[in-house]
Protein backbone atom coordinates (compact mmCIF):
# COMPACT_ATOMS: atom_id res chain seq x y z
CA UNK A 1 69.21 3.13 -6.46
CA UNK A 2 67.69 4.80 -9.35
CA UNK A 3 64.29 6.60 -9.13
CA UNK A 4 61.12 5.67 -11.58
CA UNK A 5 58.57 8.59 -11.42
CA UNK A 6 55.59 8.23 -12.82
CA UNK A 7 54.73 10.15 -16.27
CA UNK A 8 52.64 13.71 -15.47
CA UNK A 9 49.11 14.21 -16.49
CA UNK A 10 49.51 15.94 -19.53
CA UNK A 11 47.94 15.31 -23.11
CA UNK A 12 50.35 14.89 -26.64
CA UNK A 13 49.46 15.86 -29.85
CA UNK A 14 52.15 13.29 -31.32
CA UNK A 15 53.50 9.85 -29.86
CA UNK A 16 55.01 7.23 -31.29
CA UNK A 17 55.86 3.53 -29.37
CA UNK A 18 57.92 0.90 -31.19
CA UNK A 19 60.65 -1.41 -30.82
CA UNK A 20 64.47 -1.16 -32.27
CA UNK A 21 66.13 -4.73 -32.70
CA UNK A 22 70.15 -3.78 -32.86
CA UNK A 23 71.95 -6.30 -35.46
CA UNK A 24 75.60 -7.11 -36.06
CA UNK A 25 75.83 -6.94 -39.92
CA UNK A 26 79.23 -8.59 -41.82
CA UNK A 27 80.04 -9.64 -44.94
CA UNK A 28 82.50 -12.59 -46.35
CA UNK A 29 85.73 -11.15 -48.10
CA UNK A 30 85.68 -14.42 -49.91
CA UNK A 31 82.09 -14.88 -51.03
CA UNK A 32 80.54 -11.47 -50.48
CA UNK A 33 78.19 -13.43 -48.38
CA UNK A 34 76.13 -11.31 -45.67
CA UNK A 35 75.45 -12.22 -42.47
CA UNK A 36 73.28 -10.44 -39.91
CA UNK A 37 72.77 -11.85 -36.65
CA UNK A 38 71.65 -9.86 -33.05
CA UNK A 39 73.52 -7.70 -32.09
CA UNK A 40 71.87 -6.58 -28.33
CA UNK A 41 68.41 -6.95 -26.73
CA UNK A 42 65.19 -5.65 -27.77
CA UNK A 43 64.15 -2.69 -26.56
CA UNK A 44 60.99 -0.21 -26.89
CA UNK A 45 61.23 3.18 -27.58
CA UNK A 46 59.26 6.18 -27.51
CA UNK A 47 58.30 9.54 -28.43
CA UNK A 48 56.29 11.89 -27.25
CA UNK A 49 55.25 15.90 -28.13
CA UNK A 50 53.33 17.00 -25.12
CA UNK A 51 51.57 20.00 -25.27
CA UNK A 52 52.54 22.98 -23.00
CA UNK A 53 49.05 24.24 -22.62
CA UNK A 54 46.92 20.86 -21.83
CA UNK A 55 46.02 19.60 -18.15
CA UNK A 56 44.35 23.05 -17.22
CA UNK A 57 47.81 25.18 -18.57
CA UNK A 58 49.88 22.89 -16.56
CA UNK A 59 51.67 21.41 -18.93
CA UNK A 60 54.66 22.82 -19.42
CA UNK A 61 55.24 23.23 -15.54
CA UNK A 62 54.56 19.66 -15.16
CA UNK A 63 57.27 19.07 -17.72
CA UNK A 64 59.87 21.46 -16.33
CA UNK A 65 59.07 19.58 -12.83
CA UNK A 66 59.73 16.27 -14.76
CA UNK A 67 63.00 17.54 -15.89
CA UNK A 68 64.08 18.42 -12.43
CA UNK A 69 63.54 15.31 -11.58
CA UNK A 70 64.82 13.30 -13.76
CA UNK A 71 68.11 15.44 -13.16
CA UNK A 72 69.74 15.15 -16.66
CA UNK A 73 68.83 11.60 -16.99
CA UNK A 74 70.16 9.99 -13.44
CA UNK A 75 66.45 8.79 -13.13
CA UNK A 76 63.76 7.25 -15.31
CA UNK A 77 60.36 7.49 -15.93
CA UNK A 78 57.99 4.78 -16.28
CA UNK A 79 55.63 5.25 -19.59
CA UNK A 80 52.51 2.93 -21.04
CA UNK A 81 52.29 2.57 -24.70
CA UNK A 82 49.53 4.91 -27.09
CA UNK A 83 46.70 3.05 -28.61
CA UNK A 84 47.74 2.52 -32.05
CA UNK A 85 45.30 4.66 -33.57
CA UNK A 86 45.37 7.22 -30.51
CA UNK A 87 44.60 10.64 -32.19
CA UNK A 88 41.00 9.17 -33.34
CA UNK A 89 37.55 9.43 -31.35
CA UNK A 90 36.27 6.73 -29.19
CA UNK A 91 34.91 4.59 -32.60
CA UNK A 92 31.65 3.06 -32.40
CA UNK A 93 32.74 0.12 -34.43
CA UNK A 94 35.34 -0.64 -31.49
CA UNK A 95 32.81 -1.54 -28.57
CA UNK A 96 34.06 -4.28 -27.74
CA UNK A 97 37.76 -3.04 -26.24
CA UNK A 98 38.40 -1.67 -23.16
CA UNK A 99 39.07 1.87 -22.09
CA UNK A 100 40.66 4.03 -19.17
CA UNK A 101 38.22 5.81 -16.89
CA UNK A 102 38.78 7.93 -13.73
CA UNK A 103 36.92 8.30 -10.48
CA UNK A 104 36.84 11.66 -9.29
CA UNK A 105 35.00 12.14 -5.84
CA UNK A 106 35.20 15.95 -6.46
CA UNK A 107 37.95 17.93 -5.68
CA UNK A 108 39.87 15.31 -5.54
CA UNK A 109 40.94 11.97 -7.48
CA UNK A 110 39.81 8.89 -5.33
CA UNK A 111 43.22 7.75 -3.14
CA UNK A 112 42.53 4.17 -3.61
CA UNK A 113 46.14 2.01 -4.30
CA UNK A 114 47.89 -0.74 -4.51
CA UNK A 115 51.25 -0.44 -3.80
CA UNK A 116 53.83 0.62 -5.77
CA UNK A 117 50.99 1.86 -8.21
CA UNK A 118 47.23 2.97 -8.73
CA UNK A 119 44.37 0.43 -9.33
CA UNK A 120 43.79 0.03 -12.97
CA UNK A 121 39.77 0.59 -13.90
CA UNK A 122 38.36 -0.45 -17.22
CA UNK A 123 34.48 -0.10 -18.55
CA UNK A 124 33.57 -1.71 -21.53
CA UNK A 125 30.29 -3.57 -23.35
CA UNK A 126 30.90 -6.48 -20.50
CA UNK A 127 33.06 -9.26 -19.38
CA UNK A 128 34.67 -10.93 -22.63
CA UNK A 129 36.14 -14.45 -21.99
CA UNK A 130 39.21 -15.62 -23.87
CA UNK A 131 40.58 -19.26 -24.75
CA UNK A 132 43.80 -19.89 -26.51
CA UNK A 133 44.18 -21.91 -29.13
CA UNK A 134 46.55 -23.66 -31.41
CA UNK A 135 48.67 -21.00 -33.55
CA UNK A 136 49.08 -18.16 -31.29
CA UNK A 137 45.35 -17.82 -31.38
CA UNK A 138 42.50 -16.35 -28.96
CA UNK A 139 38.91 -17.32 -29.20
CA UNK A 140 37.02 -14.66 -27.84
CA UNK A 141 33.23 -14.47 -26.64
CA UNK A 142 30.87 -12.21 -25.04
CA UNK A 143 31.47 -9.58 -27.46
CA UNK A 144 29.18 -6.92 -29.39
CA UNK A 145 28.25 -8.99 -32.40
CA UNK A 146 28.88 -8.23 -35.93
CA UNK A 147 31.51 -5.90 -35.55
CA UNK A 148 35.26 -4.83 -35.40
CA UNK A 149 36.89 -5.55 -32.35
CA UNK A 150 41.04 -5.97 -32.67
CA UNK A 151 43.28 -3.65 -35.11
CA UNK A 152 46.88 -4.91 -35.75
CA UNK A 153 48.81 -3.44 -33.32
CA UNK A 154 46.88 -3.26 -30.57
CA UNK A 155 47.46 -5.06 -27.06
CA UNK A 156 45.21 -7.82 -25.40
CA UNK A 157 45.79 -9.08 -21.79
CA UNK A 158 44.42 -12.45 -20.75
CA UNK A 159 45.92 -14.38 -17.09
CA UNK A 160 48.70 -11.25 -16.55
CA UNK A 161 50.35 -11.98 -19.93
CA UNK A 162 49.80 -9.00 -23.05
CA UNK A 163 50.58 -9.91 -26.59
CA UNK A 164 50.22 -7.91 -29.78
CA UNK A 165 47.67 -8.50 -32.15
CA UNK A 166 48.63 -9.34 -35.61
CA UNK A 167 45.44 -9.46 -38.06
CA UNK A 168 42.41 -7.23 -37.80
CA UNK A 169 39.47 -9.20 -36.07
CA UNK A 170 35.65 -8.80 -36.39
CA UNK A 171 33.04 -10.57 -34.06
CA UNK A 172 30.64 -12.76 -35.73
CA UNK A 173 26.72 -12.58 -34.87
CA UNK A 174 27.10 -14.36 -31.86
CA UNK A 175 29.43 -12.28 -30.43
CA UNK A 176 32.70 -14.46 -31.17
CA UNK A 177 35.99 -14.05 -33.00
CA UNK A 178 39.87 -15.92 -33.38
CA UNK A 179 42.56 -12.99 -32.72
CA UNK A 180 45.87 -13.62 -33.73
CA UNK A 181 48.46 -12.78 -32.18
CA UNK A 182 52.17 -12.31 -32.43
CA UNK A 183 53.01 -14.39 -28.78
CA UNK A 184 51.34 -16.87 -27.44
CA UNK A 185 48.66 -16.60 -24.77
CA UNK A 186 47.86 -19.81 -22.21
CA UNK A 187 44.86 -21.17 -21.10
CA UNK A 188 41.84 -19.30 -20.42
CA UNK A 189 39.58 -16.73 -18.87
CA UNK A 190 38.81 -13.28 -19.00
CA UNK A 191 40.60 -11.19 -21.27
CA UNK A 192 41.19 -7.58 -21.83
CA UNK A 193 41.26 -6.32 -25.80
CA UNK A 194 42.97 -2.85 -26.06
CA UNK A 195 45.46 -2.97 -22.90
CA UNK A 196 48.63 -1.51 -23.00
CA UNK A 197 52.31 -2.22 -22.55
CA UNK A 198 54.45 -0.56 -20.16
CA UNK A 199 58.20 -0.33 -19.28
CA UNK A 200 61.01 1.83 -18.28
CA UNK A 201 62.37 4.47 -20.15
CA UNK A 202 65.76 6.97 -20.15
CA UNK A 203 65.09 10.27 -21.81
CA UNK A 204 67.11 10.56 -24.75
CA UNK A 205 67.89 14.43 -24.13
CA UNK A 206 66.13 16.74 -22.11
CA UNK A 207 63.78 18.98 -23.79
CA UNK A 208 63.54 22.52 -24.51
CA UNK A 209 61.29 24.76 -25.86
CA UNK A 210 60.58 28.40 -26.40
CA UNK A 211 57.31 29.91 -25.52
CA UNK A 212 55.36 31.38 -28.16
CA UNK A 213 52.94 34.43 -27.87
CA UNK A 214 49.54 34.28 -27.37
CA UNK A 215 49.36 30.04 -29.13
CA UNK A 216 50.04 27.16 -27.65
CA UNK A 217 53.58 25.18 -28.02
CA UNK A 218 55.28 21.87 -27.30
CA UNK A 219 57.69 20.07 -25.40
CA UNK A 220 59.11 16.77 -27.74
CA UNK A 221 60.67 13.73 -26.06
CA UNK A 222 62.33 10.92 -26.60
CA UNK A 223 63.07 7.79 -25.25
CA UNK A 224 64.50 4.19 -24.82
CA UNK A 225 64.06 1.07 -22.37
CA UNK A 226 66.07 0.29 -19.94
CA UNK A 227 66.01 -2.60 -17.90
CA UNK A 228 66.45 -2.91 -14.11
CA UNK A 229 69.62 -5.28 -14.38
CA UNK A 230 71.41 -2.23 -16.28
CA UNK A 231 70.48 0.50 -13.88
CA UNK A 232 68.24 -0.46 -11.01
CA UNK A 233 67.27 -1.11 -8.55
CA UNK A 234 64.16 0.45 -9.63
CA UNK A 235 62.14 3.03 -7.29
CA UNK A 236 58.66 3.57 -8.02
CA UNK A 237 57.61 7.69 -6.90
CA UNK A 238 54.37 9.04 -8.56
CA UNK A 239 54.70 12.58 -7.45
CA UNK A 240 51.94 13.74 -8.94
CA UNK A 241 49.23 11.78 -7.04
CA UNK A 242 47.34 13.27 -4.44
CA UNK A 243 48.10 12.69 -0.94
């Protein structure tokens, strides 16, 4: 049994989330042909810099907790992908995607779950209503009109399933617009724009990092998926939710 803890609440001044595709390259001795073929299974991978100063000054003792628990790399931790243009202000041309909030009934977080993880909240313009089309395509309505609303890149959700979205997309001045998108979504109903992937990750090495004086410093990680038939089964801890 292999443990999946949950990642700490710490901020990043760099990440990075992307996919490696191994291939099996040869060549003919006869014709010089090459031929390239897959070589293993696709997986994600990761980096992240976190910053050893953010969540209050915390964040380098959440990350030296993190490395205790991970225990050289016995365990996992579970990480959700970085918007694709995550270092930029909430942009008022992007109104009509989703984003993260928190309820906080102070001092505490609100301890409302769903086993084995937290409830998900989103706010947005409104309730946006998807339809798939022919040609791994989306029709989207309810959205603010004339307007960007997709970047390549980014994730949409839409009946449980995420896909990537290919072409940048712009509402029209009825609040429409046709995303396209690398995998097919089915049917219809309401859909999410700006969701993110998730998955389980092995830490490549585990970081170190030397404190500075008197500035603040960073912890840089990397990672790649893993899947449960290679290592689980999979335990889901979040040890850093209150109780």
């Amino acid at each position: 049994m292999v443990n999946v803890y949950a990642w700490p609440p710490v901020d990043y001044v760099a990440a990075e989330w992307t996919i490696i595709d191994p291939v099996s390259r040869s060549r003919s001795l006869i014709t010089g042909a090459s031929y390239i073929s897959a070589a293993q299974r696709r997986r994600r991978v990761a980096s992240l810099d976190v910053a050893a100063l953010s969540a209050d000054r915390n964040g380098a003792g959440y990350i030296e907790v993190l490395k205790r628990l991970l225990d050289g790399g016995v365990h996992l931790v579970r990480l959700h992908s970085t918007p694709i243009n995550w270092h930029l202000d909430d942009m008022s041309d992007n109104a009509g995607r989703t984003k993260p909030v928190s309820w906080i009934v102070p001092p505490a977080e609100v301890t409302w779950l769903t086993p084995p993880a937290t409830v998900d909240w989103w706010t947005g313009p409104g309730v946006t209503y998807g339809e798939a089309l022919s040609g791994n395509r989306v029709r989207v309505t309810g959205l603010p009109t004339n307007m960007p609303v997709a970047r390549p890149g980014e994730f949409v959700t839409m009946g449980g399933r995420t896909s990537m979205v290919m072409r940048p997309a712009r509402s029209d001045g009825s609040g429409e617009a046709v995303l396209y998108l690398l995998e097919p979504l089915t049917g219809s109903g309401t859909i999410e724009i700006g969701t993110r992937e998730t998955g389980v990750f092995e830490a490549d090495a585990m970081p170190r990092s030397a404190q500075p004086v008197g500035q603040n410093w960073s912890y840089q990680w990397t990672f790649t998926e893993v899947f449960e038939d290679e290592r689980g089964p999979f335990t889901e801890i979040d040890p850093w939710r209150p109780v």
